[in-house]
C-alpha atoms as a PDB file:
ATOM      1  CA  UNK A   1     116.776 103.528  76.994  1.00  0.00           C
ATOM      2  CA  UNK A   2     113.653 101.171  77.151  1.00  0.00           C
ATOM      3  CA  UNK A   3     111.338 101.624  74.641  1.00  0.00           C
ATOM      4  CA  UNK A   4     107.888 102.514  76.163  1.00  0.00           C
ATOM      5  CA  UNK A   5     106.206  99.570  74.998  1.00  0.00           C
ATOM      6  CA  UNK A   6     108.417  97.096  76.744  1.00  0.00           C
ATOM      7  CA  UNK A   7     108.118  99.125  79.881  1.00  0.00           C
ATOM      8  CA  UNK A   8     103.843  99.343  79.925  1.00  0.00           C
ATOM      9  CA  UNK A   9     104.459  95.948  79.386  1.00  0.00           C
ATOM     10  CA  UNK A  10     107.253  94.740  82.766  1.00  0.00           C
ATOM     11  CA  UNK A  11     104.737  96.957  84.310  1.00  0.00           C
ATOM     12  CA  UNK A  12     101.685  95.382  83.783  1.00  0.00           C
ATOM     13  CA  UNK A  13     103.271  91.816  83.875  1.00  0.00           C
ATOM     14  CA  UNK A  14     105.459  92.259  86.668  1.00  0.00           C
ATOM     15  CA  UNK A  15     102.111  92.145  89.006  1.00  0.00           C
ATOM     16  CA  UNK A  16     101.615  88.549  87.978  1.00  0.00           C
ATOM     17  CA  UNK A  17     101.939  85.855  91.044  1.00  0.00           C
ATOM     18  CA  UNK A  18     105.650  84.970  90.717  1.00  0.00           C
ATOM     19  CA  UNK A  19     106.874  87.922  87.798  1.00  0.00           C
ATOM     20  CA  UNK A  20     108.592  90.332  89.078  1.00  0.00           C
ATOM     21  CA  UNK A  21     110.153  93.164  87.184  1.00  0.00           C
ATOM     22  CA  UNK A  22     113.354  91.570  86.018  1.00  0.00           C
ATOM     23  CA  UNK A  23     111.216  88.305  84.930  1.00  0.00           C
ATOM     24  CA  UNK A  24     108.676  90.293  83.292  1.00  0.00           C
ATOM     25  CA  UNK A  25     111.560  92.125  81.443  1.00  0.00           C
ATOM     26  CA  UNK A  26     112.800  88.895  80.194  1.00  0.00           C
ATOM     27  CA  UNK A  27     110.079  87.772  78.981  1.00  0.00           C
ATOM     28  CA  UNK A  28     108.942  90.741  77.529  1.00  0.00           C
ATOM     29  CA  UNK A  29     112.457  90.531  75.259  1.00  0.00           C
ATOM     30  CA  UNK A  30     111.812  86.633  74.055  1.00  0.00           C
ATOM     31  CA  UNK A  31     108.345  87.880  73.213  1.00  0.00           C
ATOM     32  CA  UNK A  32     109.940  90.366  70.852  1.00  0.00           C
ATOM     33  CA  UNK A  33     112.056  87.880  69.287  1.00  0.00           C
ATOM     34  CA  UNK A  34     109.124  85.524  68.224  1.00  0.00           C
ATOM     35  CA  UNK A  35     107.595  85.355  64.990  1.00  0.00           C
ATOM     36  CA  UNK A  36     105.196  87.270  63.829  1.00  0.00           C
ATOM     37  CA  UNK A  37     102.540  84.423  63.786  1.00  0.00           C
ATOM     38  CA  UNK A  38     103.639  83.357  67.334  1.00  0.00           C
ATOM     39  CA  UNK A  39     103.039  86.376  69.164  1.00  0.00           C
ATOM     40  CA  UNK A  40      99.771  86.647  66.881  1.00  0.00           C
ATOM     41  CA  UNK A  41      98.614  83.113  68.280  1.00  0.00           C
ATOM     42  CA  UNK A  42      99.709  84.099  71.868  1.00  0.00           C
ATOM     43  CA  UNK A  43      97.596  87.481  71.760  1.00  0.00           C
ATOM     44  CA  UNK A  44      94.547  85.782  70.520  1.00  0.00           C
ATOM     45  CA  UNK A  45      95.025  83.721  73.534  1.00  0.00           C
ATOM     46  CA  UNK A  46      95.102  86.449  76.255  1.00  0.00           C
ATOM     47  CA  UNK A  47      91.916  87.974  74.623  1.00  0.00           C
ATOM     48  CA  UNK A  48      90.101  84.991  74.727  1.00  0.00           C
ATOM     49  CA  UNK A  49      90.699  85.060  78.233  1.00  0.00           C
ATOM     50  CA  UNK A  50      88.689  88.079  77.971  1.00  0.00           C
ATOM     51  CA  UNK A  51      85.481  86.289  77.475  1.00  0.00           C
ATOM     52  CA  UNK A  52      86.007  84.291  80.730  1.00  0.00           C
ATOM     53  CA  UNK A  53      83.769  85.312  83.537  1.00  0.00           C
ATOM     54  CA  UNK A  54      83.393  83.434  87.344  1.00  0.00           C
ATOM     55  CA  UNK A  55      80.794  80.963  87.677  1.00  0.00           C
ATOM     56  CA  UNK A  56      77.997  82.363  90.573  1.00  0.00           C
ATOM     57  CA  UNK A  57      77.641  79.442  92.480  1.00  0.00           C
ATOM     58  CA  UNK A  58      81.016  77.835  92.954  1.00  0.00           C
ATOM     59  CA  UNK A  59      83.895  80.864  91.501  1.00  0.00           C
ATOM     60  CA  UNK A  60      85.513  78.395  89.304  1.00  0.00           C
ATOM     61  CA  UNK A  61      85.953  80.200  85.592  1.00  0.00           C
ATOM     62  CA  UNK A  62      82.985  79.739  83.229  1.00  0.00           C
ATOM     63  CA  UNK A  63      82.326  81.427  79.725  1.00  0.00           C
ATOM     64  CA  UNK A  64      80.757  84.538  80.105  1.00  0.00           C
ATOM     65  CA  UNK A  65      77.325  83.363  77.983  1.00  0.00           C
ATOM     66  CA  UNK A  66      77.213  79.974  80.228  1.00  0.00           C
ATOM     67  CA  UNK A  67      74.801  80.130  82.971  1.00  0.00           C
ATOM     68  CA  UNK A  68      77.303  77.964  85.384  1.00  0.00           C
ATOM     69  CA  UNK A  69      80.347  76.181  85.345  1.00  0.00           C
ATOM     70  CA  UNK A  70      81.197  72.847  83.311  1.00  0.00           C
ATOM     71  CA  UNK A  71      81.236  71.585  86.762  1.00  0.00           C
ATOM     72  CA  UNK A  72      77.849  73.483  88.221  1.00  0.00           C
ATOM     73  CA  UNK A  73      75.833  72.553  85.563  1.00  0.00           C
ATOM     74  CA  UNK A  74      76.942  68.374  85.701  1.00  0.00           C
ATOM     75  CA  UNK A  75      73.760  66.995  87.139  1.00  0.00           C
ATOM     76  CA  UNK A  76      75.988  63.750  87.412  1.00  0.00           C
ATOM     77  CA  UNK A  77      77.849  65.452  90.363  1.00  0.00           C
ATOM     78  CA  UNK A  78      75.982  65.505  94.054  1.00  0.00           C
ATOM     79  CA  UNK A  79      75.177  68.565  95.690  1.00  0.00           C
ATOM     80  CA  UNK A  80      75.210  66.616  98.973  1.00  0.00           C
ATOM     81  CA  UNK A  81      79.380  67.073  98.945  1.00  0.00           C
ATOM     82  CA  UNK A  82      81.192  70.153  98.126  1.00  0.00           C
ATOM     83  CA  UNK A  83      84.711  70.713  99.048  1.00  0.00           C
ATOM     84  CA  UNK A  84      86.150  74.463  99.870  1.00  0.00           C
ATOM     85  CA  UNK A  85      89.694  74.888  97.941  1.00  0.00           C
ATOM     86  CA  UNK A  86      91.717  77.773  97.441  1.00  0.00           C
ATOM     87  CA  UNK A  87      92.778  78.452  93.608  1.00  0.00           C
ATOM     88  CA  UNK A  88      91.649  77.501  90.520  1.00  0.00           C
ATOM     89  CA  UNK A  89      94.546  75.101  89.853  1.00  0.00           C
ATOM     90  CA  UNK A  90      93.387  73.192  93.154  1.00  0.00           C
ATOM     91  CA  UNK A  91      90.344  72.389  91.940  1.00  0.00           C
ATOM     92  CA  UNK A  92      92.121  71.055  88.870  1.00  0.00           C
ATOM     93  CA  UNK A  93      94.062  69.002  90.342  1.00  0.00           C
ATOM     94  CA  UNK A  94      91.179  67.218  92.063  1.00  0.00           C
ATOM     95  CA  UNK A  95      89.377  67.117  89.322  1.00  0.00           C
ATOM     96  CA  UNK A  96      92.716  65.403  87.591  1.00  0.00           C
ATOM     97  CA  UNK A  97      92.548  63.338  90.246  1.00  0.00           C
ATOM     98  CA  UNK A  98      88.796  61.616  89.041  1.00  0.00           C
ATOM     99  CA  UNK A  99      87.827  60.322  92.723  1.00  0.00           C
ATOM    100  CA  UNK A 100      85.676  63.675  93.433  1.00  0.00           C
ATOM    101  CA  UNK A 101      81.940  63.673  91.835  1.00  0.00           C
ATOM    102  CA  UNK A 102      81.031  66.600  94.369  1.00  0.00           C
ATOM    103  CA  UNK A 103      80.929  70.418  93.896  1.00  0.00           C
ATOM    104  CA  UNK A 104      83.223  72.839  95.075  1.00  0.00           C
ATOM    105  CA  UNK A 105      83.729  76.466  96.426  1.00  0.00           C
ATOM    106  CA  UNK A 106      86.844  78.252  95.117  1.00  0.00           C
ATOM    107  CA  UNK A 107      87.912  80.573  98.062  1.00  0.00           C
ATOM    108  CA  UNK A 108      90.367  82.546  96.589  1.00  0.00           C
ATOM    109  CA  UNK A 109      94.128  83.323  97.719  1.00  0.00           C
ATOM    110  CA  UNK A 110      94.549  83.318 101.353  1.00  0.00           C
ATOM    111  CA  UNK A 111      96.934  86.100 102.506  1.00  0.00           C
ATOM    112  CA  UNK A 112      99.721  85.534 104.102  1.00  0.00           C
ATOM    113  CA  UNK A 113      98.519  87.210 107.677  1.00  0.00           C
ATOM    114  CA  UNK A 114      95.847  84.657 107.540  1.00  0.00           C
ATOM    115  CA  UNK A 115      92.861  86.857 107.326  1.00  0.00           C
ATOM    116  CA  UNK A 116      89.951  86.430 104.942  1.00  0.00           C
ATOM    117  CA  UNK A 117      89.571  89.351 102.182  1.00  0.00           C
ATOM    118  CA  UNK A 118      86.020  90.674 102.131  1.00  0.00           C
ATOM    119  CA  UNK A 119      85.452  88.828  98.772  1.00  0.00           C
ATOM    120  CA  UNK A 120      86.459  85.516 100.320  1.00  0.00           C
ATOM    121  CA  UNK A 121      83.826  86.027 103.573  1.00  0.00           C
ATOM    122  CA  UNK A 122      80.858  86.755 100.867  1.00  0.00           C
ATOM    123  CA  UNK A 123      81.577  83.545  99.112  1.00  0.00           C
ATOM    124  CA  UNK A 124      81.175  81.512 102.121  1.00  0.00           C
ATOM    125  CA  UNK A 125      78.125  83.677 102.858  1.00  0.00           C
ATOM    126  CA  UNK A 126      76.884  83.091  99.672  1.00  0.00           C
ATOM    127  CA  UNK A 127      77.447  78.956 100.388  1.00  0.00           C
ATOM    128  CA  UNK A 128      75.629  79.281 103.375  1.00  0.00           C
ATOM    129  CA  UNK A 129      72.491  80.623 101.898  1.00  0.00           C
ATOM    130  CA  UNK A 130      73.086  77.865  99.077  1.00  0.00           C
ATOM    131  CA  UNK A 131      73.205  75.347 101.646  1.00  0.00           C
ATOM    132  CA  UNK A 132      70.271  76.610 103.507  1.00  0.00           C
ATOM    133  CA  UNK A 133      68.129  77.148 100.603  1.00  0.00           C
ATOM    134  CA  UNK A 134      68.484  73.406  99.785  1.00  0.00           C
ATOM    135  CA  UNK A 135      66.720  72.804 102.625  1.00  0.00           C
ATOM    136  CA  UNK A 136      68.779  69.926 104.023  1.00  0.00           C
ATOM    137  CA  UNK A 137      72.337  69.521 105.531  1.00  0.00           C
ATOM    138  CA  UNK A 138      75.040  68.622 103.542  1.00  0.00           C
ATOM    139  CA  UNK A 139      76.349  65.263 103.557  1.00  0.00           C
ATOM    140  CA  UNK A 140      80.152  66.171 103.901  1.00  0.00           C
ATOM    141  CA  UNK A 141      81.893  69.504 103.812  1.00  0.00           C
ATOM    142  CA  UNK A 142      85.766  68.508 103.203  1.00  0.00           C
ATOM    143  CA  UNK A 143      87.946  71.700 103.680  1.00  0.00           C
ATOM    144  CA  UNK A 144      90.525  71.085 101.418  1.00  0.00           C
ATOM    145  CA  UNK A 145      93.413  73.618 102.424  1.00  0.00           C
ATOM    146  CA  UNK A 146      97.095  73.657 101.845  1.00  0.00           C
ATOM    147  CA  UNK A 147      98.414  72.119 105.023  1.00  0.00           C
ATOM    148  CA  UNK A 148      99.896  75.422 106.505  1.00  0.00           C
ATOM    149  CA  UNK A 149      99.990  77.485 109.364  1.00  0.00           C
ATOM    150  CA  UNK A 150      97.076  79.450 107.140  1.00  0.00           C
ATOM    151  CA  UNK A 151      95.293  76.873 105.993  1.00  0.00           C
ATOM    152  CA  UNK A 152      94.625  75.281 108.777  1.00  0.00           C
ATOM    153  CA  UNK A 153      94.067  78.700 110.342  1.00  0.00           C
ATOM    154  CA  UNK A 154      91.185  78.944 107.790  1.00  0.00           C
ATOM    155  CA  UNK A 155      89.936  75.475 108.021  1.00  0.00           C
ATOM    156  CA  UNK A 156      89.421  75.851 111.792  1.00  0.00           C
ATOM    157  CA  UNK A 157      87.622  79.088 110.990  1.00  0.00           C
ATOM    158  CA  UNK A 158      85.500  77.637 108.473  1.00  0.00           C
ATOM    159  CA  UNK A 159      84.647  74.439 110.687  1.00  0.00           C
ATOM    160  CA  UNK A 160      83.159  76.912 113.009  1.00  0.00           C
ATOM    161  CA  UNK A 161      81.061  78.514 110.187  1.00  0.00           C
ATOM    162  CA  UNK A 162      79.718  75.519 108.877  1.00  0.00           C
ATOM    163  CA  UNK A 163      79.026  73.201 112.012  1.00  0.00           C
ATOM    164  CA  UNK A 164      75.241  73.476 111.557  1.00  0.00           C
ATOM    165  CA  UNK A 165      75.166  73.379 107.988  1.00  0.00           C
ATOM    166  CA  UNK A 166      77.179  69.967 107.024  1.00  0.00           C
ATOM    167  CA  UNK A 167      76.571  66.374 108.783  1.00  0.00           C
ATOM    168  CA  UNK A 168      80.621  66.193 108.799  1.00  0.00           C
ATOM    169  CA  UNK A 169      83.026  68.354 107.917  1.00  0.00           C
ATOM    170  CA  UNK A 170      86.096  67.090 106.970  1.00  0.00           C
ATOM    171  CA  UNK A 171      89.866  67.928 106.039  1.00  0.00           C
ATOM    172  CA  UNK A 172      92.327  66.663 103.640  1.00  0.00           C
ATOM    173  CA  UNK A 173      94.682  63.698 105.635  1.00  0.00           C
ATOM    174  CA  UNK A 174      98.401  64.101 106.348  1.00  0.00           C
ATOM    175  CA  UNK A 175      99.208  62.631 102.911  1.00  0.00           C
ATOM    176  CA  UNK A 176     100.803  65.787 101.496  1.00  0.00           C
ATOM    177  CA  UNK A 177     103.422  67.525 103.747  1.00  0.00           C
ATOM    178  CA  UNK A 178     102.902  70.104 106.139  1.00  0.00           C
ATOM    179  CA  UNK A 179     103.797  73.037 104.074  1.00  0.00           C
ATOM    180  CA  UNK A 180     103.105  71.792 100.536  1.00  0.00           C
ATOM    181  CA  UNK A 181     100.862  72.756  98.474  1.00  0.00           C
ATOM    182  CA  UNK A 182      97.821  70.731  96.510  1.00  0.00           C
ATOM    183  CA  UNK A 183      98.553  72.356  92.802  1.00  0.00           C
ATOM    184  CA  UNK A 184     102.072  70.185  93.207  1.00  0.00           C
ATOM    185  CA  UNK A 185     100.569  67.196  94.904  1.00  0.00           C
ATOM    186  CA  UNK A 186     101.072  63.891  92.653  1.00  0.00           C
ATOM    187  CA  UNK A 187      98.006  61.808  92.094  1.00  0.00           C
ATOM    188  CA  UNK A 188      99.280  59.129  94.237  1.00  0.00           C
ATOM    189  CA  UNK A 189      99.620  61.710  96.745  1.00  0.00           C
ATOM    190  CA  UNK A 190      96.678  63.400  96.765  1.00  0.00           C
ATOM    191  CA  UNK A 191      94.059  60.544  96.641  1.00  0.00           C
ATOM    192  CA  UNK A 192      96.059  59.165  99.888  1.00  0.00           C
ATOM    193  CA  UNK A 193      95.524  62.157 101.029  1.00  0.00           C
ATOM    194  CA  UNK A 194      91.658  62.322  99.862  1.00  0.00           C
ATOM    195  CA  UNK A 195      91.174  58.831 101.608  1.00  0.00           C
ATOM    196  CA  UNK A 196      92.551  59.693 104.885  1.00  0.00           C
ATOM    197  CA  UNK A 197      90.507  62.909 105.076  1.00  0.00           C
ATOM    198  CA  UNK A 198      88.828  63.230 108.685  1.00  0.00           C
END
């Protein structure tokens, strides 16, 4: 009864954080009932997303011909901060934010049983060998984790990691409520909770 196209489609879709089958089927349906040079415009935007690739030193999204990330390859930014964060849209909300001239590790999704995927453990690998290639300590590690029963799982284990590689190591303060999340933070918010961090 469902043409084959809109079914490859609420299958591939429905895998998407939040889109589940019946979402994914509705959407499908108002994509159908665009215009012609609407859904034209929106594919050329999911291919272009084809030329993304993952920066090598921090896992933020870079073009694929870049060497590093817009933020990587700032020579404004220190080297002597970085702050750990868990998705992309973190990051950007920090960034948003303008009180951060540091770098950052993106982590990756934490699971929901609170253990690190094999990916996440060789990015912090990979940022200790950064760190200890530089030669020096850095200046402040801030751990900036949704304030959760995982999170701060994570942070604790990642304090542990890092104790001889960072002069301080720091987490976000109490600003945003237990159980929030940054990506929803408001600015106000989240530089209180930048301030406070200890």
């Amino acid at each position: 009864m469902i043409p084959e196209a809109i079914q490859r489609f609420i299958s591939a879709f429905s895998r998407l954080p939040s889109m589940g089958p019946r979402q994914a089927g509705r959407l499908a349906f108002f994509l159908t009932s665009l215009d012609k040079a609407t859904r034209e415009e929106l594919e050329r935007a999911l291919h272009v997303l084809g030329t993304m690739d993952r920066c090598g030193e921090c896992f933020f999204v870079k073009q694929q011909d870049a060497a590093a990330c817009s933020i990587c390859s700032d020579r404004t930014r220190t080297e002597a901060v970085l702050a750990i964060v868990e998705k992309e849209t973190d990051l950007l909300t920090f960034e948003k934010m303008g009180a951060f001239r540091g770098k950052y590790l993106v982590l990756g999704k934490l699971a929901e049983r609170g253990i690190l995927e094999p990916a996440q453990k060789l990015r912090l690998e990979h940022l200790k060998q950064t760190i200890r290639k530089r030669d020096a300590l850095l200046e402040e590690l801030i751990i900036a984790l949704n304030p959760n029963s995982i999170g701060d799982f994570t942070a604790d284990f990642i304090a542990r990691e890092f104790k001889d590689l960072a002069k301080k190591i720091t987490r976000l303060g109490r600003g945003i409520p237990t159980g929030g999340e940054i990506e929803f933070a408001d600015d106000a918010t989240l530089a209180h909770a930048f301030e406070r961090r200890s």
